[in-house]
Protein backbone atom coordinates (compact mmCIF):
# COMPACT_ATOMS: atom_id res chain seq x y z
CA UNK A 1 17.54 5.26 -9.14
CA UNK A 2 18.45 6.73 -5.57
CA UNK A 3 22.77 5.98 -5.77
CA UNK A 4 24.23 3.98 -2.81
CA UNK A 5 27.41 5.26 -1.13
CA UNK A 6 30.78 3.26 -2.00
CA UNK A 7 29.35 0.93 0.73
CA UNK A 8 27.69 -1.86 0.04
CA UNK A 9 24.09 -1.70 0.82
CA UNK A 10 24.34 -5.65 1.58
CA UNK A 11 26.62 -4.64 4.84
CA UNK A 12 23.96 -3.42 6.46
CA UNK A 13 21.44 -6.98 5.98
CA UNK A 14 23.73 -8.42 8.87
CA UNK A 15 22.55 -6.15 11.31
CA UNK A 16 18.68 -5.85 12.95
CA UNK A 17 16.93 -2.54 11.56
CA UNK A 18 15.57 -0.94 14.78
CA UNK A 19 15.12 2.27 16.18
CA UNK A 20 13.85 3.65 19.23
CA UNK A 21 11.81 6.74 19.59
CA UNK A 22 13.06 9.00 21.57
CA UNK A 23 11.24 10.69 24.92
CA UNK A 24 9.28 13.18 23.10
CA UNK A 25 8.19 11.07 20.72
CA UNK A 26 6.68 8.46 22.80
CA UNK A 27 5.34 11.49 24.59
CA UNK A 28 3.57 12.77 21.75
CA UNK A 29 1.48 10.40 20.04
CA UNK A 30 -1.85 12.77 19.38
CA UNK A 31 -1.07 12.80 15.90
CA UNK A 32 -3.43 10.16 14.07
CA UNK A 33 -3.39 10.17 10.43
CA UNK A 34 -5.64 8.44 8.05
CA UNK A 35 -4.68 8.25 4.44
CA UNK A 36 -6.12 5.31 2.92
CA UNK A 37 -9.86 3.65 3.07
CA UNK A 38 -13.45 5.57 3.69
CA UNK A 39 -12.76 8.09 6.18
CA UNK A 40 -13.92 7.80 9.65
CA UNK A 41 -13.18 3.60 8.86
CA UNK A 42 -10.64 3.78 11.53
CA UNK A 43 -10.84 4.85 15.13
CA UNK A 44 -7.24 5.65 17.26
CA UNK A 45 -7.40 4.59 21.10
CA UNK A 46 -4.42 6.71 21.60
CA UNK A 47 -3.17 3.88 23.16
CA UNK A 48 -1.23 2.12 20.15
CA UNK A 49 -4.51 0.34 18.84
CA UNK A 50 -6.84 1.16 16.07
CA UNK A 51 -10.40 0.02 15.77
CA UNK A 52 -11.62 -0.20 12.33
CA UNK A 53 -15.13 -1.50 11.35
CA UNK A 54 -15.93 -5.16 11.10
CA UNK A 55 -15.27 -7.07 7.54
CA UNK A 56 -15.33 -10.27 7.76
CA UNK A 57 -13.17 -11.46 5.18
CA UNK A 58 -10.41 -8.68 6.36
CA UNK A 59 -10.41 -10.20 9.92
CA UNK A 60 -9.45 -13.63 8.68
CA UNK A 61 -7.03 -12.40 6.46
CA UNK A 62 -5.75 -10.90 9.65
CA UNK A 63 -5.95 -13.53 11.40
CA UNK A 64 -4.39 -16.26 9.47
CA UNK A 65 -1.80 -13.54 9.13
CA UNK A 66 -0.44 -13.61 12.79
CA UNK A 67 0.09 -17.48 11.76
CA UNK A 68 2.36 -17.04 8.38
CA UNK A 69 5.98 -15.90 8.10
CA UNK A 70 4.54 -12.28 6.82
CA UNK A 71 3.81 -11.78 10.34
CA UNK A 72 6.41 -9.40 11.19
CA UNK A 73 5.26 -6.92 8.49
CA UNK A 74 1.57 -6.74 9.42
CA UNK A 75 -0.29 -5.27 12.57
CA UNK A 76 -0.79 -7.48 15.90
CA UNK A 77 -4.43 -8.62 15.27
CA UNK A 78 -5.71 -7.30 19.24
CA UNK A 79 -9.30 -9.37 18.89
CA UNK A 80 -12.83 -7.41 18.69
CA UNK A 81 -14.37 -4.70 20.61
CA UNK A 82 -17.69 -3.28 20.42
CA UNK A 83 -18.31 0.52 20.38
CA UNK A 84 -21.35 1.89 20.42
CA UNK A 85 -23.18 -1.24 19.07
CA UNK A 86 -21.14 -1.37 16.25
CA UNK A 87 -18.60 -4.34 15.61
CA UNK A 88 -14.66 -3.54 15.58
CA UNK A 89 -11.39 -5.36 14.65
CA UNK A 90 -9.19 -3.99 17.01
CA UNK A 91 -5.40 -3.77 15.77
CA UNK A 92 -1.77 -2.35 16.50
CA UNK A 93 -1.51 1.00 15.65
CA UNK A 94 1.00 1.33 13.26
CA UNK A 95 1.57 5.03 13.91
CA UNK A 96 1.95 4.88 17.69
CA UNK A 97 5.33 6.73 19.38
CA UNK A 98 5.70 8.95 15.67
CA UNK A 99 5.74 12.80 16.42
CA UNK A 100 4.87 14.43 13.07
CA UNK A 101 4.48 11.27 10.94
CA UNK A 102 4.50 12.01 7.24
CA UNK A 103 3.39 8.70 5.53
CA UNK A 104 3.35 7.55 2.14
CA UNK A 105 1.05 5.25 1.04
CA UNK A 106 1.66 2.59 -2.15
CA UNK A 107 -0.09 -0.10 -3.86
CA UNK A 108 2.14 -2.94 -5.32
CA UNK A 109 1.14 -5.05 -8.02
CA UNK A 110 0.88 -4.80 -11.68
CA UNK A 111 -2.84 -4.68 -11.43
CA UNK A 112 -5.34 -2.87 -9.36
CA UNK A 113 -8.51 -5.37 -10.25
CA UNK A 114 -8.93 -9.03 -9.43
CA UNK A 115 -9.58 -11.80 -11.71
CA UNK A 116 -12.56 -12.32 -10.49
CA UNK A 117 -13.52 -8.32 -12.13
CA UNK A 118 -12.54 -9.71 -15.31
CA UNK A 119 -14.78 -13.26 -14.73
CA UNK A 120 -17.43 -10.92 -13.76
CA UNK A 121 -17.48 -8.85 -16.57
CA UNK A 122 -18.59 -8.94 -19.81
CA UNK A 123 -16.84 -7.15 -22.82
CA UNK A 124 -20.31 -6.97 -24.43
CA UNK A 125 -21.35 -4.86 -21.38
CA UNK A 126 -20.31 -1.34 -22.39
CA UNK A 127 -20.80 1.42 -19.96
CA UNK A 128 -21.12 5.63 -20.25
CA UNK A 129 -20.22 6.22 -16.62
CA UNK A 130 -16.70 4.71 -17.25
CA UNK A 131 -16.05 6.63 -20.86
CA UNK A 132 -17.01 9.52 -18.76
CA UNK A 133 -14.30 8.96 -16.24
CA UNK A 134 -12.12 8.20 -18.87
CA UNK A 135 -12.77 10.70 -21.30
CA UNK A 136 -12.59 13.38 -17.76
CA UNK A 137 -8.70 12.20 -17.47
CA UNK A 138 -7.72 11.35 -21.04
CA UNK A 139 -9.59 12.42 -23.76
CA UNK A 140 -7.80 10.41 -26.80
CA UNK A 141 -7.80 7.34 -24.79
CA UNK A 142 -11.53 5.86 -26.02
CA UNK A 143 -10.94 4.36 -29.04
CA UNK A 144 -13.24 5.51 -32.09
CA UNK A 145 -15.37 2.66 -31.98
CA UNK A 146 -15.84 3.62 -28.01
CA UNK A 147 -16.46 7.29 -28.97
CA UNK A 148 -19.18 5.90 -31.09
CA UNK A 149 -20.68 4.04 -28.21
CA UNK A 150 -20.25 6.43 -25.37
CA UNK A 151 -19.04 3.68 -23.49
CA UNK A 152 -16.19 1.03 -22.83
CA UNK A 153 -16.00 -2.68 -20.91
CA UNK A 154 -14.84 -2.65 -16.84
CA UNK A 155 -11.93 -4.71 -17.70
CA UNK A 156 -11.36 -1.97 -20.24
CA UNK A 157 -11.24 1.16 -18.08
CA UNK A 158 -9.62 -1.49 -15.27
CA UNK A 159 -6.55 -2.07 -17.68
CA UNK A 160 -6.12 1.66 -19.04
CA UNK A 161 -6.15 3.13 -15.58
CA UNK A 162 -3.51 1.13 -15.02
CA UNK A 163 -1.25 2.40 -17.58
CA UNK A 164 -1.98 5.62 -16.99
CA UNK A 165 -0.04 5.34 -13.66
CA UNK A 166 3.24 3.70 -12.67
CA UNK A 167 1.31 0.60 -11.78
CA UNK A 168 1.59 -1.59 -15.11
CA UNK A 169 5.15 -1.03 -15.60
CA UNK A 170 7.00 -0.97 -12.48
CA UNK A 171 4.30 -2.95 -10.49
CA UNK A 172 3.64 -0.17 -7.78
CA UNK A 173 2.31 3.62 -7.61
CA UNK A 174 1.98 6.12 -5.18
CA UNK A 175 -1.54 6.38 -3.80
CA UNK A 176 -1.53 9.31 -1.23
CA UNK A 177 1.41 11.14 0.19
CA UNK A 178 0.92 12.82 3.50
CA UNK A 179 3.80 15.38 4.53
CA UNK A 180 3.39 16.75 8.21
CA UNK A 181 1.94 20.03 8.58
CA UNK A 182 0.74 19.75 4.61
CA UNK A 183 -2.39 18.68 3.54
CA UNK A 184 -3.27 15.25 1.69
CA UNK A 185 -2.22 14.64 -1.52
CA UNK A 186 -3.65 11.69 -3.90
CA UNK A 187 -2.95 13.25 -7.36
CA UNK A 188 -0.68 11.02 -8.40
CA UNK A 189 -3.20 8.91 -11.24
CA UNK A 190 -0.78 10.43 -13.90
CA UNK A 191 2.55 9.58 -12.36
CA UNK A 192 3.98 7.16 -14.17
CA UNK A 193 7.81 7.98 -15.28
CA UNK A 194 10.63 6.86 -13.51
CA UNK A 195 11.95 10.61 -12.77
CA UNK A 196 8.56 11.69 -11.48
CA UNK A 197 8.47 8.56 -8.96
CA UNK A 198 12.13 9.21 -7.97
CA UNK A 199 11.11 12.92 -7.10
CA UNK A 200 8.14 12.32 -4.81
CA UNK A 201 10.56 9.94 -2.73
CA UNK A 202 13.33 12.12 -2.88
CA UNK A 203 10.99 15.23 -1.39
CA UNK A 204 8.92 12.67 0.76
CA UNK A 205 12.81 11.38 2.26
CA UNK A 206 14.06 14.83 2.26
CA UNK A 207 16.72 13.52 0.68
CA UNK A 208 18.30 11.06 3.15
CA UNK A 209 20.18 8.29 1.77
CA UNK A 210 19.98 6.32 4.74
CA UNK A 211 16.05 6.00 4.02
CA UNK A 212 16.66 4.97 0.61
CA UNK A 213 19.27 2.19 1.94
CA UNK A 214 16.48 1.12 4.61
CA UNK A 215 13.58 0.91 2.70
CA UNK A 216 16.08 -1.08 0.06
CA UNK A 217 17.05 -3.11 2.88
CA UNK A 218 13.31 -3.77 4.61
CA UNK A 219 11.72 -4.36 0.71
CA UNK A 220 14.39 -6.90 -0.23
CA UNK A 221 13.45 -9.00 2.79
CA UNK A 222 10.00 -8.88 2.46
CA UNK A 223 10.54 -9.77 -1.23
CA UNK A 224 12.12 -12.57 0.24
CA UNK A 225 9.22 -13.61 3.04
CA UNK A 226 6.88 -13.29 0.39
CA UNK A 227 8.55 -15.95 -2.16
CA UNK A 228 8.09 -18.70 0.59
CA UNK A 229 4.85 -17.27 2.22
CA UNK A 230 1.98 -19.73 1.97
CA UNK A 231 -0.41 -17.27 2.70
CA UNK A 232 0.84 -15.02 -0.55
CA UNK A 233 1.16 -18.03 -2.19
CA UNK A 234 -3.10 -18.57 -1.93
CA UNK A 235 -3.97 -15.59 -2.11
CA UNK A 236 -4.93 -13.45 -5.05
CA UNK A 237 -5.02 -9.91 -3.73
CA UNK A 238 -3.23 -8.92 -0.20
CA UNK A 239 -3.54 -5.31 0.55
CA UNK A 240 -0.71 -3.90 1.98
CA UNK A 241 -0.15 -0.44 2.87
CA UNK A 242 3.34 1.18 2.71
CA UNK A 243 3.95 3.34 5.84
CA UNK A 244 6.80 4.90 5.10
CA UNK A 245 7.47 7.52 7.86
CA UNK A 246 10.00 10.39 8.33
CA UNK A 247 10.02 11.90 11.36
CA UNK A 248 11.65 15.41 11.73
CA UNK A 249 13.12 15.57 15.40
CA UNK A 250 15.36 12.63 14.18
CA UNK A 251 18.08 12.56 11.74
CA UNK A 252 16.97 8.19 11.38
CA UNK A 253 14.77 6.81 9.41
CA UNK A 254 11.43 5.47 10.93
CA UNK A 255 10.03 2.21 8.99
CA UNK A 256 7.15 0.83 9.76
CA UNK A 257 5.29 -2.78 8.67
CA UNK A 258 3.28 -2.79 5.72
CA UNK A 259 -0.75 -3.28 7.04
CA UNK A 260 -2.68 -5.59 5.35
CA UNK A 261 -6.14 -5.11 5.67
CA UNK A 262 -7.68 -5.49 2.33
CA UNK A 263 -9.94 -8.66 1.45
CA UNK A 264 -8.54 -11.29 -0.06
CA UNK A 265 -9.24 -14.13 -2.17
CA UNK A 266 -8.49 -17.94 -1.14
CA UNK A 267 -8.63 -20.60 -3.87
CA UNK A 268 -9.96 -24.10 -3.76
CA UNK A 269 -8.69 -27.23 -4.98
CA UNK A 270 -5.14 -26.04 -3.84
CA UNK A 271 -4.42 -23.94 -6.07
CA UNK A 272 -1.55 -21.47 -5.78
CA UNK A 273 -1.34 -18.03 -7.46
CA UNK A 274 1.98 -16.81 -9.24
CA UNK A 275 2.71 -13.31 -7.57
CA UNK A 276 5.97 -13.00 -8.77
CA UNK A 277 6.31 -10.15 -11.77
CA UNK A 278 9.20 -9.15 -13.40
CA UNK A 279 8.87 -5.48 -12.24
CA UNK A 280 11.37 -3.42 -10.02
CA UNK A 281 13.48 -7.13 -10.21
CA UNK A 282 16.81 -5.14 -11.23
């Protein structure tokens, strides 16, 4: 765990976390970066808008977004455009006024599939082409009677590639970490120890405590949005994507929303899903 000075983390809840780019930043806002989703998805105005390619289901979930309390950590849905006689939602650009931007991009939960996988899929339904990604990553992880069949169950591989990452025991991994002037990384499928998580935050804060205390500071409230959200409440899935950003012509820390533009999955009958895990709670 990243240590807190003697000062009490808490001290800092009673004041607004803001900061303003300065000059050059809002100068220099060329820099577009694109680390999750099919490349080429997203389109940069330059402007402080992105376009990204019609779905549906993601522009309701944007839309009834603007309407919950989660609001504030999503982008400003900006309506539709059309380009080239394709369809686009057009949203805020959560990059805009960042020189440099290295962002970090993580998926919380304590599952990467959807119920609706496991409805879906039948354990009598064994496939080759997932032993083969399995056996490419982890070798000993078929079991014999799987080695013997060439083949395992979706909700099988589902589950075990969650293990094999941070995401089953802490409820989160690191999906893609991209420092400025450094190429893309997304080999993180293995990281799953406490130490190795620490590190890649460490390196990707260069070591600032004041990040650590601000992204402490801007998760605990969203912890706290999302326990009396209605729309997290409904909904199975929400994809939100951590932009973390540190910005290197300024000793602050630059924190951004988390972007939700994943599909989701509303239930009928008024049913209400139990997000709440018992991961990352201490």
């Amino acid at each position: 765990m990243v240590k807190l000075g003697k000062r009490s983390w808490k001290t800092h809840l009673l004041k607004p976390l803001s900061w303003t780019p300065n000059s050059k930043a809002k100068q220099a806002n060329t820099c577009w970066v694109q680390l999750s989703g099919h490349q080429g998805s997203l389109i940069s105005n330059g402007k402080g808008s992105v376009l990204k390619r019609y779905c549906q289901s993601e522009a309701q979930c944007l839309l009834q977004l603007q309407l919950d309390i989660l609001r504030s950590f999503v982008p400003k849905y900006q309506g539709e455009k059309l380009l080239d006689g394709e369809r686009y939602v057009k949203m805020q650009d959560l990059l805009y006024n960042f020189k440099s931007p290295s962002v970090m991009d993580c998926k919380i939960g304590q599952r990467t599939f959807s119920e609706s996988d496991v409805i879906r899929d039948s354990s009598e339904n064994i496939r080759n082409d997932l032993y083969l990604k399995m056996m490419s990553t982890s070798p000993n992880a078929p079991t014999e009677k799987e080695h013997r069949e060439k083949g395992v169950s979706k909700v099988r591989y589902l589950q075990w590639r969650d293990t094999i990452s941070s995401t089953a025991e802490y409820g989160f991994r690191i999906e893609a970490i991209k420092t400025f002037g450094e190429s893309t990384r997304k080999d993180f499928q293995h990281t799953h120890t406490w130490n190795e998580i620490i590190n890649h935050f460490k390196l990707f804060i260069q070591h600032r405590k004041i990040i650590a205390q601000n992204y402490l500071i801007r998760l605990l409230k969203l912890r706290t949005i999302l326990e009396v959200s209605d729309f997290f409440a409904k909904h199975e899935r929400v994809g939100f994507l951590r932009h973390g950003v540190a910005n290197p012509i300024s000793n602050l820390p630059s924190l951004h929303g988390l972007g939700t533009v994943s599909k989701s999955r509303t239930p009928t009958g008024g049913v209400t899903f139990n997000n709440e895990s018992n991961a990352g709670k201490n």
